[in-house]
C-alpha atoms as a PDB file:
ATOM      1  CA  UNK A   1     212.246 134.742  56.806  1.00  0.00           C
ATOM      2  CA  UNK A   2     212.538 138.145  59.512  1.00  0.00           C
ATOM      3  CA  UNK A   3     213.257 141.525  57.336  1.00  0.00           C
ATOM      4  CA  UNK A   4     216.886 142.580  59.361  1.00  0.00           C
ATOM      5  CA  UNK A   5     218.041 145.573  60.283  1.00  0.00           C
ATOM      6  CA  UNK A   6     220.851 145.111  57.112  1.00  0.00           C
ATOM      7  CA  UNK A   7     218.587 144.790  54.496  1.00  0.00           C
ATOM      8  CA  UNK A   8     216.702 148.279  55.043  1.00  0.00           C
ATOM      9  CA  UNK A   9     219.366 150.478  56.379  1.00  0.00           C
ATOM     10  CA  UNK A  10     220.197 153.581  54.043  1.00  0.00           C
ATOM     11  CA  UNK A  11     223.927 152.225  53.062  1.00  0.00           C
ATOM     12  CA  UNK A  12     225.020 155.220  50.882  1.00  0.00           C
ATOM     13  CA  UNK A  13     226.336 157.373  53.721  1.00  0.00           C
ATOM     14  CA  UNK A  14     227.686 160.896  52.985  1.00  0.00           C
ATOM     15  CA  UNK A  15     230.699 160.897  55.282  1.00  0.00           C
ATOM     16  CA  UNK A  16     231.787 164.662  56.427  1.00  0.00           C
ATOM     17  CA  UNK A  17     234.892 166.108  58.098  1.00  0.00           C
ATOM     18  CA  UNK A  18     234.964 167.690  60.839  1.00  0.00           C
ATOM     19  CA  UNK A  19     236.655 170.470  59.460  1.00  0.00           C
ATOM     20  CA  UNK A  20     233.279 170.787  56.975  1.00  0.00           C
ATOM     21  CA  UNK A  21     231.518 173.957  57.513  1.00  0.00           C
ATOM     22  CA  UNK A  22     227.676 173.940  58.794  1.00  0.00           C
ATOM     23  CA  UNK A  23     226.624 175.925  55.586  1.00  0.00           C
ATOM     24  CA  UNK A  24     227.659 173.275  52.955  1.00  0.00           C
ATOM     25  CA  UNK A  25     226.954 170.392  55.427  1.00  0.00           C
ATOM     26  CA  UNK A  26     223.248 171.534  55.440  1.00  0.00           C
ATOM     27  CA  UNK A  27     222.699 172.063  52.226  1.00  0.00           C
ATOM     28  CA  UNK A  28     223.994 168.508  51.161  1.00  0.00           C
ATOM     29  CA  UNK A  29     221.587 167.462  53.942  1.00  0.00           C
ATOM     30  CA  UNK A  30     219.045 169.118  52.736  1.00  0.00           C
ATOM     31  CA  UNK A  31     219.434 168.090  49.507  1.00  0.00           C
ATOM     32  CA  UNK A  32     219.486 164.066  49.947  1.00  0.00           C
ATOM     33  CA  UNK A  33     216.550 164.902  52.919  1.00  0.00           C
ATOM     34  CA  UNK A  34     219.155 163.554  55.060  1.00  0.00           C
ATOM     35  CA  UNK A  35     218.400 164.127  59.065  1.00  0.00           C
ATOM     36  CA  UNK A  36     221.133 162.365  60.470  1.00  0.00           C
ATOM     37  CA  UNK A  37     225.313 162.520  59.441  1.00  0.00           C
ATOM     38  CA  UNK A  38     228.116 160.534  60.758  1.00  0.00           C
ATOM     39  CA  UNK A  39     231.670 162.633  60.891  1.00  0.00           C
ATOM     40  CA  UNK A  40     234.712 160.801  60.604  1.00  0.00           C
ATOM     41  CA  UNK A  41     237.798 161.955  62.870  1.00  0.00           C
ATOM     42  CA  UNK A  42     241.259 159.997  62.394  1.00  0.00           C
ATOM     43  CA  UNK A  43     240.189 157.951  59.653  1.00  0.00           C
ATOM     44  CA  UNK A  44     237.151 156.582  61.851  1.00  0.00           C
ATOM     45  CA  UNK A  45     233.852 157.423  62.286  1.00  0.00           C
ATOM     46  CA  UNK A  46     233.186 158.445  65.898  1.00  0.00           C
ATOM     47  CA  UNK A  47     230.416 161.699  65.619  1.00  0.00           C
ATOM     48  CA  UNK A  48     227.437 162.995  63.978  1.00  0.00           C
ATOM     49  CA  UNK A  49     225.372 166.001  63.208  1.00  0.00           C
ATOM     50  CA  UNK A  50     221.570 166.203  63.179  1.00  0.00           C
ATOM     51  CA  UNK A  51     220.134 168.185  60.539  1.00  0.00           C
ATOM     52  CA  UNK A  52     217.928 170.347  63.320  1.00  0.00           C
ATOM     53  CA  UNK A  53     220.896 171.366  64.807  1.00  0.00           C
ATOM     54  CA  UNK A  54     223.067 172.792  62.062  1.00  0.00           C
ATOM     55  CA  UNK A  55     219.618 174.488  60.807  1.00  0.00           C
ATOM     56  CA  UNK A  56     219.888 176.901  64.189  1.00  0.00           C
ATOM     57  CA  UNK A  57     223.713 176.954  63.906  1.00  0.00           C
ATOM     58  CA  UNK A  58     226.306 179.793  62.898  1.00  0.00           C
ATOM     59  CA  UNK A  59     226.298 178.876  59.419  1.00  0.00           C
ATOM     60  CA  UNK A  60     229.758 179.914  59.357  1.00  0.00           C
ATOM     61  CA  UNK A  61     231.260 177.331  62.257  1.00  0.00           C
ATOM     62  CA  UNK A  62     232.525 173.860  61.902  1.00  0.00           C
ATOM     63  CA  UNK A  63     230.295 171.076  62.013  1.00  0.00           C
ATOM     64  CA  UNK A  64     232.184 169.690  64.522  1.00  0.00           C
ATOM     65  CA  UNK A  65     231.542 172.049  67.254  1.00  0.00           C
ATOM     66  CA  UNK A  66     227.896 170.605  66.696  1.00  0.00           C
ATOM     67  CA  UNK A  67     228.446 167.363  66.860  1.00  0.00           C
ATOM     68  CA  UNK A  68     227.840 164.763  68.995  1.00  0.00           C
ATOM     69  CA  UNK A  69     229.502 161.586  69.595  1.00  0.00           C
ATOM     70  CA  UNK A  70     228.753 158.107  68.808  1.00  0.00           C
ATOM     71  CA  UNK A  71     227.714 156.334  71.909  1.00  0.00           C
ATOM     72  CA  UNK A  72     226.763 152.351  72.227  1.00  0.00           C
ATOM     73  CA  UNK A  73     223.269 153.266  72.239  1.00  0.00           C
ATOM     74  CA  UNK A  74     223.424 154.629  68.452  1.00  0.00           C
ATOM     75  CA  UNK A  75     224.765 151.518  67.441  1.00  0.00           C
ATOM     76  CA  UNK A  76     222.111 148.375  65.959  1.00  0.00           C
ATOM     77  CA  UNK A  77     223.894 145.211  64.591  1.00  0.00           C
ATOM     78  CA  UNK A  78     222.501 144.569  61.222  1.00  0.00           C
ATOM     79  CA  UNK A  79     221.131 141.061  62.203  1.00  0.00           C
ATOM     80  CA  UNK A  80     218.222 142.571  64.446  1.00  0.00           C
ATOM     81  CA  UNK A  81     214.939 142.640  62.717  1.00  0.00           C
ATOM     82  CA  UNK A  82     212.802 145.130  61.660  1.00  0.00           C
ATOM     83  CA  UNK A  83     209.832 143.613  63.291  1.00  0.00           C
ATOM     84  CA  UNK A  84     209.803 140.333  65.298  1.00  0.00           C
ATOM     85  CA  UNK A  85     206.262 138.628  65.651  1.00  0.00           C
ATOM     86  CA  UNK A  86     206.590 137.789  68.663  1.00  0.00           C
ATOM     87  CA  UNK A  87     204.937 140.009  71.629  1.00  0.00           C
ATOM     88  CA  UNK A  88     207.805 141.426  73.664  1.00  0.00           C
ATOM     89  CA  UNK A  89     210.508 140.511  71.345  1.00  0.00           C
ATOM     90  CA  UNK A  90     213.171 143.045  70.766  1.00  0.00           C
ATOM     91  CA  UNK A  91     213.348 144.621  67.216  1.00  0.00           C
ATOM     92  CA  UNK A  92     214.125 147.831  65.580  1.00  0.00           C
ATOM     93  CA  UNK A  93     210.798 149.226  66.573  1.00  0.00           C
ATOM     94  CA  UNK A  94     211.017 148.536  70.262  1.00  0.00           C
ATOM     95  CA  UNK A  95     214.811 149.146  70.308  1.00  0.00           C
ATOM     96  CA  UNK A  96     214.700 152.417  68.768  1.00  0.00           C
ATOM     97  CA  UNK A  97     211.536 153.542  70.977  1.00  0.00           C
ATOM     98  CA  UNK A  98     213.142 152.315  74.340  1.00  0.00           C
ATOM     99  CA  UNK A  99     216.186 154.787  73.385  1.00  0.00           C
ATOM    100  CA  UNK A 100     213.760 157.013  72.326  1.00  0.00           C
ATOM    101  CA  UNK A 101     215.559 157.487  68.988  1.00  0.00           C
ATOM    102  CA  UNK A 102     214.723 158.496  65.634  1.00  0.00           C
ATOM    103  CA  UNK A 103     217.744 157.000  64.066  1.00  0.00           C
ATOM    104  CA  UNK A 104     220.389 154.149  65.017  1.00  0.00           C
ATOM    105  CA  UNK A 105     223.400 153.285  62.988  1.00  0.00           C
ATOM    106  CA  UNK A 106     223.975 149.574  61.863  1.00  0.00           C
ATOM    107  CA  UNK A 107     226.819 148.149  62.569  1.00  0.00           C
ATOM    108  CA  UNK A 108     229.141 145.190  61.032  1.00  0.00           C
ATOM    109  CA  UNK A 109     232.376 145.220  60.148  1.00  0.00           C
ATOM    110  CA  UNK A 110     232.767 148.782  61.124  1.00  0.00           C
ATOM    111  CA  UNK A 111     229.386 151.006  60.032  1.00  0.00           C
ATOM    112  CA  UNK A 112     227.888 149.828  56.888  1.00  0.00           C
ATOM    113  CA  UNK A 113     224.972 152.311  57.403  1.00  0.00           C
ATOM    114  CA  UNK A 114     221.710 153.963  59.119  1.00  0.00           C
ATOM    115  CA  UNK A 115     218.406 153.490  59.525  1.00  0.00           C
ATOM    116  CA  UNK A 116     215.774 156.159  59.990  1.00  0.00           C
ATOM    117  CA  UNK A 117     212.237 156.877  60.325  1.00  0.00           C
ATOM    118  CA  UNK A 118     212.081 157.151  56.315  1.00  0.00           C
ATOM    119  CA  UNK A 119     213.449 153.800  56.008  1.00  0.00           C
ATOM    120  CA  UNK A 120     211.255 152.297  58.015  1.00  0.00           C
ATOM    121  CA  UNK A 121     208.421 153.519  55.543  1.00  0.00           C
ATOM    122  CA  UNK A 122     210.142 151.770  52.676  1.00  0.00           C
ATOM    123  CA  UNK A 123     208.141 148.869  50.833  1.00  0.00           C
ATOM    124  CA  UNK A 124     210.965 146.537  51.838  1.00  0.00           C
ATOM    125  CA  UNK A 125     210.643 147.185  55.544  1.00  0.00           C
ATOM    126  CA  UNK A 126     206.506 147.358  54.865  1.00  0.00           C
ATOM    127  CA  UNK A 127     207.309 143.310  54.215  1.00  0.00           C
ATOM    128  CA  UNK A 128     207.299 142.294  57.789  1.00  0.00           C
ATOM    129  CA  UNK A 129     203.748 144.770  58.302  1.00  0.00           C
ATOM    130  CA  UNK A 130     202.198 142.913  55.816  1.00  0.00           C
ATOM    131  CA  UNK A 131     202.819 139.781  56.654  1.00  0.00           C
ATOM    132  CA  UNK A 132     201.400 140.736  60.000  1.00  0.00           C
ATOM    133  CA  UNK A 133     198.401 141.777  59.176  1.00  0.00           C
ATOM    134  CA  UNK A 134     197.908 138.947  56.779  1.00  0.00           C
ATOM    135  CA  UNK A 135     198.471 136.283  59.769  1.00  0.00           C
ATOM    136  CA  UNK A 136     195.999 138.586  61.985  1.00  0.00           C
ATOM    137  CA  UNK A 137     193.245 138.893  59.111  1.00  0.00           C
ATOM    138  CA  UNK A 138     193.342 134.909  58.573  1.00  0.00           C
ATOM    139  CA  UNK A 139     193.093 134.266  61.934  1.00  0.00           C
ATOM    140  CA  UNK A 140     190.394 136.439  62.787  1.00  0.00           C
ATOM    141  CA  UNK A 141     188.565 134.600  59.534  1.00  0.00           C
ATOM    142  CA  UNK A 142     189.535 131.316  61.262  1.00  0.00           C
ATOM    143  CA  UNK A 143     187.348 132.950  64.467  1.00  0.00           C
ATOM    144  CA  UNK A 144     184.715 133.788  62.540  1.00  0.00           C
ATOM    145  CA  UNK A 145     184.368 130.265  60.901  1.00  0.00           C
ATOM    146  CA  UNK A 146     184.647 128.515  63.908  1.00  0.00           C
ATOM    147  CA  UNK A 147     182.158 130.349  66.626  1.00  0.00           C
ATOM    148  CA  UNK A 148     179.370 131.397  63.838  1.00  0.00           C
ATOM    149  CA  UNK A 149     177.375 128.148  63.126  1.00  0.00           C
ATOM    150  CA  UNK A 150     176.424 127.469  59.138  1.00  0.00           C
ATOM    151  CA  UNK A 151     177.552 130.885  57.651  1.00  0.00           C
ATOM    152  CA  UNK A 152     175.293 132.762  59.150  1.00  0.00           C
ATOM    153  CA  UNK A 153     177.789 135.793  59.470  1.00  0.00           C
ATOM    154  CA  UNK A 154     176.660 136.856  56.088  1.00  0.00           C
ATOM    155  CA  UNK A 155     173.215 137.880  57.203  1.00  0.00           C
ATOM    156  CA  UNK A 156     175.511 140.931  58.034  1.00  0.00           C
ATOM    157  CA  UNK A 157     175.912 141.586  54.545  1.00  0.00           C
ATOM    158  CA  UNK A 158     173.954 143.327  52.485  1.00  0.00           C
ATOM    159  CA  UNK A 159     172.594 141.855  49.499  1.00  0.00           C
ATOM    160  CA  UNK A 160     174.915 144.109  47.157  1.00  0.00           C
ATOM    161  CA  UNK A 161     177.779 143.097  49.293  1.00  0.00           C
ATOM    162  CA  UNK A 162     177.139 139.489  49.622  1.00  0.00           C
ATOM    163  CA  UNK A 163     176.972 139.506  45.971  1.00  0.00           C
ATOM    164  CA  UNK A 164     180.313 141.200  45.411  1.00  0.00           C
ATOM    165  CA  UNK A 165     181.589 138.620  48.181  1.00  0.00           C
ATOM    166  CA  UNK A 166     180.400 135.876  45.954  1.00  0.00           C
ATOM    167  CA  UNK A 167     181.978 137.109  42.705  1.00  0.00           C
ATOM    168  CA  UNK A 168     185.237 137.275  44.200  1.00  0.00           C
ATOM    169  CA  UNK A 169     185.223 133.793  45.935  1.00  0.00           C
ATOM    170  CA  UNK A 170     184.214 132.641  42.439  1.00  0.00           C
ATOM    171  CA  UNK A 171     186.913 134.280  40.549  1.00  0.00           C
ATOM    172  CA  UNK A 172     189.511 132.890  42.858  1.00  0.00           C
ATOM    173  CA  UNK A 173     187.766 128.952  43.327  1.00  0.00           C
ATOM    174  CA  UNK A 174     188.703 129.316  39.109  1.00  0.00           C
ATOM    175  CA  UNK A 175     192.257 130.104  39.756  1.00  0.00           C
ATOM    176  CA  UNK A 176     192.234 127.450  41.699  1.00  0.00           C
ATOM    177  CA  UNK A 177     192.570 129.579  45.322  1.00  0.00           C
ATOM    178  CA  UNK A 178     192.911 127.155  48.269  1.00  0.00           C
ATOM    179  CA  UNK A 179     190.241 129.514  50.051  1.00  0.00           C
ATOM    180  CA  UNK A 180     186.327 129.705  52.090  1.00  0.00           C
ATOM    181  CA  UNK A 181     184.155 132.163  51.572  1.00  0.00           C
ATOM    182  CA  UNK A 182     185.337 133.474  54.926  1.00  0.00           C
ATOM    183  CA  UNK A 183     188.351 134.507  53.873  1.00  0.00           C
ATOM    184  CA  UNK A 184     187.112 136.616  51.062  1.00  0.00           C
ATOM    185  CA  UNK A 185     185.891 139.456  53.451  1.00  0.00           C
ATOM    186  CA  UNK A 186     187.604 142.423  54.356  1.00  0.00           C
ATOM    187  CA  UNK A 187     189.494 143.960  57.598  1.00  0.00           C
ATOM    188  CA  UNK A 188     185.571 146.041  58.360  1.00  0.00           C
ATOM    189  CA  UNK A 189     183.585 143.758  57.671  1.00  0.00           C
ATOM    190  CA  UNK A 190     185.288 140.979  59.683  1.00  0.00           C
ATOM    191  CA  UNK A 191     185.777 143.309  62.464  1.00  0.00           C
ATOM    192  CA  UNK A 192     181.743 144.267  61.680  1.00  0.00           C
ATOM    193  CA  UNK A 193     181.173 140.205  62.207  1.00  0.00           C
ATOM    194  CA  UNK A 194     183.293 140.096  65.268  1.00  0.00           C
ATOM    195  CA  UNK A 195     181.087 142.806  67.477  1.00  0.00           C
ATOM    196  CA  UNK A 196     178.034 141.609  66.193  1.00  0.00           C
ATOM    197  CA  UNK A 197     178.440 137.704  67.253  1.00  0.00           C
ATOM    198  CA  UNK A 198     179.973 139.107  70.681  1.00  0.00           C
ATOM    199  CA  UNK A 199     183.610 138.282  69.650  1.00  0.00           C
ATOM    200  CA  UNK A 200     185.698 140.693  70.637  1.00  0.00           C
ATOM    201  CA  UNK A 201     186.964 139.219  73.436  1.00  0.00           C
ATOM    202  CA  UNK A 202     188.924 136.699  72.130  1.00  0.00           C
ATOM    203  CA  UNK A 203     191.181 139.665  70.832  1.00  0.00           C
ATOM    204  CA  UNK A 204     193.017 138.876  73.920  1.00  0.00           C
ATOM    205  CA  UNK A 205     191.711 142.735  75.003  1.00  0.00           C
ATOM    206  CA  UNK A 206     189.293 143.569  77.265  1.00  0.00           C
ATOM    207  CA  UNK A 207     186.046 145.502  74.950  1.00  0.00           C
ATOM    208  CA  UNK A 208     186.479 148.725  75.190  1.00  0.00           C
ATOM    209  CA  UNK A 209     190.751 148.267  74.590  1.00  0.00           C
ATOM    210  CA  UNK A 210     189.547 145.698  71.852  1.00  0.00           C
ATOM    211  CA  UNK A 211     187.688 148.075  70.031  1.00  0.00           C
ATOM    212  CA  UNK A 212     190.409 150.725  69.890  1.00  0.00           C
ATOM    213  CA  UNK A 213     192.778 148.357  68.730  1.00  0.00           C
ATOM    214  CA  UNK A 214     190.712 147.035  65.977  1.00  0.00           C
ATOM    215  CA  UNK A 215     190.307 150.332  64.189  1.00  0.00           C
ATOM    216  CA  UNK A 216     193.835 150.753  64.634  1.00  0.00           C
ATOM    217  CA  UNK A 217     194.683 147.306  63.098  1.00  0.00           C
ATOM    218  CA  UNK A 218     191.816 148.668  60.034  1.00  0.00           C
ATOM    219  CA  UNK A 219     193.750 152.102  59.881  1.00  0.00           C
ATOM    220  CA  UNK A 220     197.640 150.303  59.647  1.00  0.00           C
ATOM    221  CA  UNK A 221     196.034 148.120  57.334  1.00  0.00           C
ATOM    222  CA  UNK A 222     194.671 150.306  54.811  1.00  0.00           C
ATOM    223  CA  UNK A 223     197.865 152.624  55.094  1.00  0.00           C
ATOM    224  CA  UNK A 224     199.946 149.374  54.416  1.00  0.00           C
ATOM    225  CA  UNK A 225     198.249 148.064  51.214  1.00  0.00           C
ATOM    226  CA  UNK A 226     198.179 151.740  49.493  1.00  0.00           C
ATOM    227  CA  UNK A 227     201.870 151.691  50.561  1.00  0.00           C
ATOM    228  CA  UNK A 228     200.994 155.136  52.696  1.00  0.00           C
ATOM    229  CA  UNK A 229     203.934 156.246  55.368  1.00  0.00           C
ATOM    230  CA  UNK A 230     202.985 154.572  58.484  1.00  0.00           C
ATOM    231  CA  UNK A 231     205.807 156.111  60.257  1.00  0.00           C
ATOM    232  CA  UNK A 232     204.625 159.948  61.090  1.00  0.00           C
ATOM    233  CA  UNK A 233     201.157 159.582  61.065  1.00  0.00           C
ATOM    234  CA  UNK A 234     201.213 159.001  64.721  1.00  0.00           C
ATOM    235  CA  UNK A 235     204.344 159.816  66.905  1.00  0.00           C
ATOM    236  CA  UNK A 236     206.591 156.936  66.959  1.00  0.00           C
ATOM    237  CA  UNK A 237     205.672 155.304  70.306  1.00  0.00           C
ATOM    238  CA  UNK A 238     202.118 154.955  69.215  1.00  0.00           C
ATOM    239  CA  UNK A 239     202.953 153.230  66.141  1.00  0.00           C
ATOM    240  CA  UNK A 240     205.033 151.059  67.878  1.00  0.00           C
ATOM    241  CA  UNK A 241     202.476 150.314  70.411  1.00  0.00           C
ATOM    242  CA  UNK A 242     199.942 149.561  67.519  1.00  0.00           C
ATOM    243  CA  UNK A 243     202.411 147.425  66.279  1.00  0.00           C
ATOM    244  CA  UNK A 244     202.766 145.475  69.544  1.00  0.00           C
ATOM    245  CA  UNK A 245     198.664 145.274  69.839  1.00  0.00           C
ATOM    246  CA  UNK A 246     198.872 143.653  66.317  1.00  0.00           C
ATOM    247  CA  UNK A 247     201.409 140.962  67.489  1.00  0.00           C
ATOM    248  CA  UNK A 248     199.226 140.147  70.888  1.00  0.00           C
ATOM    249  CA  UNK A 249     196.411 139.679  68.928  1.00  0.00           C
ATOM    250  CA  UNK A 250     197.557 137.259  66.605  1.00  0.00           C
ATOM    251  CA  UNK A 251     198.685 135.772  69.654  1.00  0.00           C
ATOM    252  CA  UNK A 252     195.633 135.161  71.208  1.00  0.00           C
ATOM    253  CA  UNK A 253     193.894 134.482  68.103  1.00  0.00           C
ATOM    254  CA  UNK A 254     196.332 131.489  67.794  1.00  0.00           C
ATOM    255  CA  UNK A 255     196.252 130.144  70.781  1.00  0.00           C
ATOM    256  CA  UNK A 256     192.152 129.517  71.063  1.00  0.00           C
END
């Protein structure tokens, strides 16, 4: 089941007039860390402010002289999901980084709410990541069971670690785990198996590209399972292009 667009968006909107003045505006903005605004004019919502703008604005003035309108291209129905596994697909990522946007607002029966940068970094829209990075991580076991004969991938190990590997294949054979020993091994040290046996190529990435986009699979990763922000600590169309790596991997990994 896809995460949508809907079930992340920020649906507490604070609503302003246009009459509001920029001091009080920003202040509630800055308050509820809010970047983005909607204004409603004639009993509908039709502009917005930007936090950066009132912050270099007459603090005086109306908001509305700030403002700008609500165009097609702000607008996201709230069926669209967050991320689609498929390579090329369009989702919120690649949506919001072919406008170039930081925000969009979702749209159903009139605008139910927004969705930011900071949403995106929630746990719930972290689902869709994970589950990602799961299918990649099994399939790249799957690679490792099928093209390195009788195990011998754990001559790669040292003893300490192939001890610790052990433990925890045991403790999850007794909770009855559906599981190989494969799959017990980590992002590095499948990664670690992959160069070694001359691998990497079936990344669907040609080696030096296939390197790059392992450590960035290792580095989403870890930032995923500690529940870090992965939305910041690159600009936006490098995350999204990590992202798309991620999905044409698991591609090609699924299609040996």
């Amino acid at each position: 089941m896809l995460i949508r667009s809907g079930d992340v968006m920020t649906e507490d909107l604070t609503i302003f007039s246009q009459k509001d003045r920029v001091s009080g505006v920003l202040d509630k903005m800055n308050n509820s860390s809010f970047d983005v605004a909607p204004i409603k004019i004639s009993g509908y919502i039709r502009k917005y402010v930007r936090r950066k703008d009132l912050a270099e604005a007459n603090q005086t003035d109306i908001i509305i002289n700030h403002a700008e309108p609500l165009e097609e291209d702000d607008l996201i129905g709230t069926e669209v999901p967050v991320i689609d596994p498929s390579p090329g697909s369009r989702d919120i990522l690649k949506i919001l980084d072919e406008r170039d946007m930081r925000f969009a607002f979702i749209m159903g029966d009139g605008i139910e709410g927004i969705i930011t940068h900071a949403d995106l970094n929630g746990v719930r829209a972290g689902v869709p990541l994970y589950r990602l990075i799961s299918e990649y991580e099994g399939a790249a076991c799957d690679l490792v069971h099928d093209e390195v004969e009788n195990g011998r991938w754990m001559s790669q190990l040292s003893n300490n670690r192939q001890g610790d590997l052990q433990e925890i294949y045991q403790s999850q054979v007794e909770e009855d785990a559906d599981l190989r020993l494969v799959d017990c091994l980590n992002t590095r040290q499948i990664h670690n198996i992959i160069r070694e046996y001359g691998l990497v190529d079936q990344l669907g990435f040609e080696t030096e590209r296939a390197e790059k986009v392992m450590d960035d699979i290792e580095m989403l990763r870890n930032d995923v399972m500690h529940q870090r922000p992965v939305v910041g600590k690159h600009s936006f169309s490098e995350f999204v292009g990590i992202v798309s790596d991620l999905k044409q991997a698991n591609q090609a990994l699924n299609q040996r």
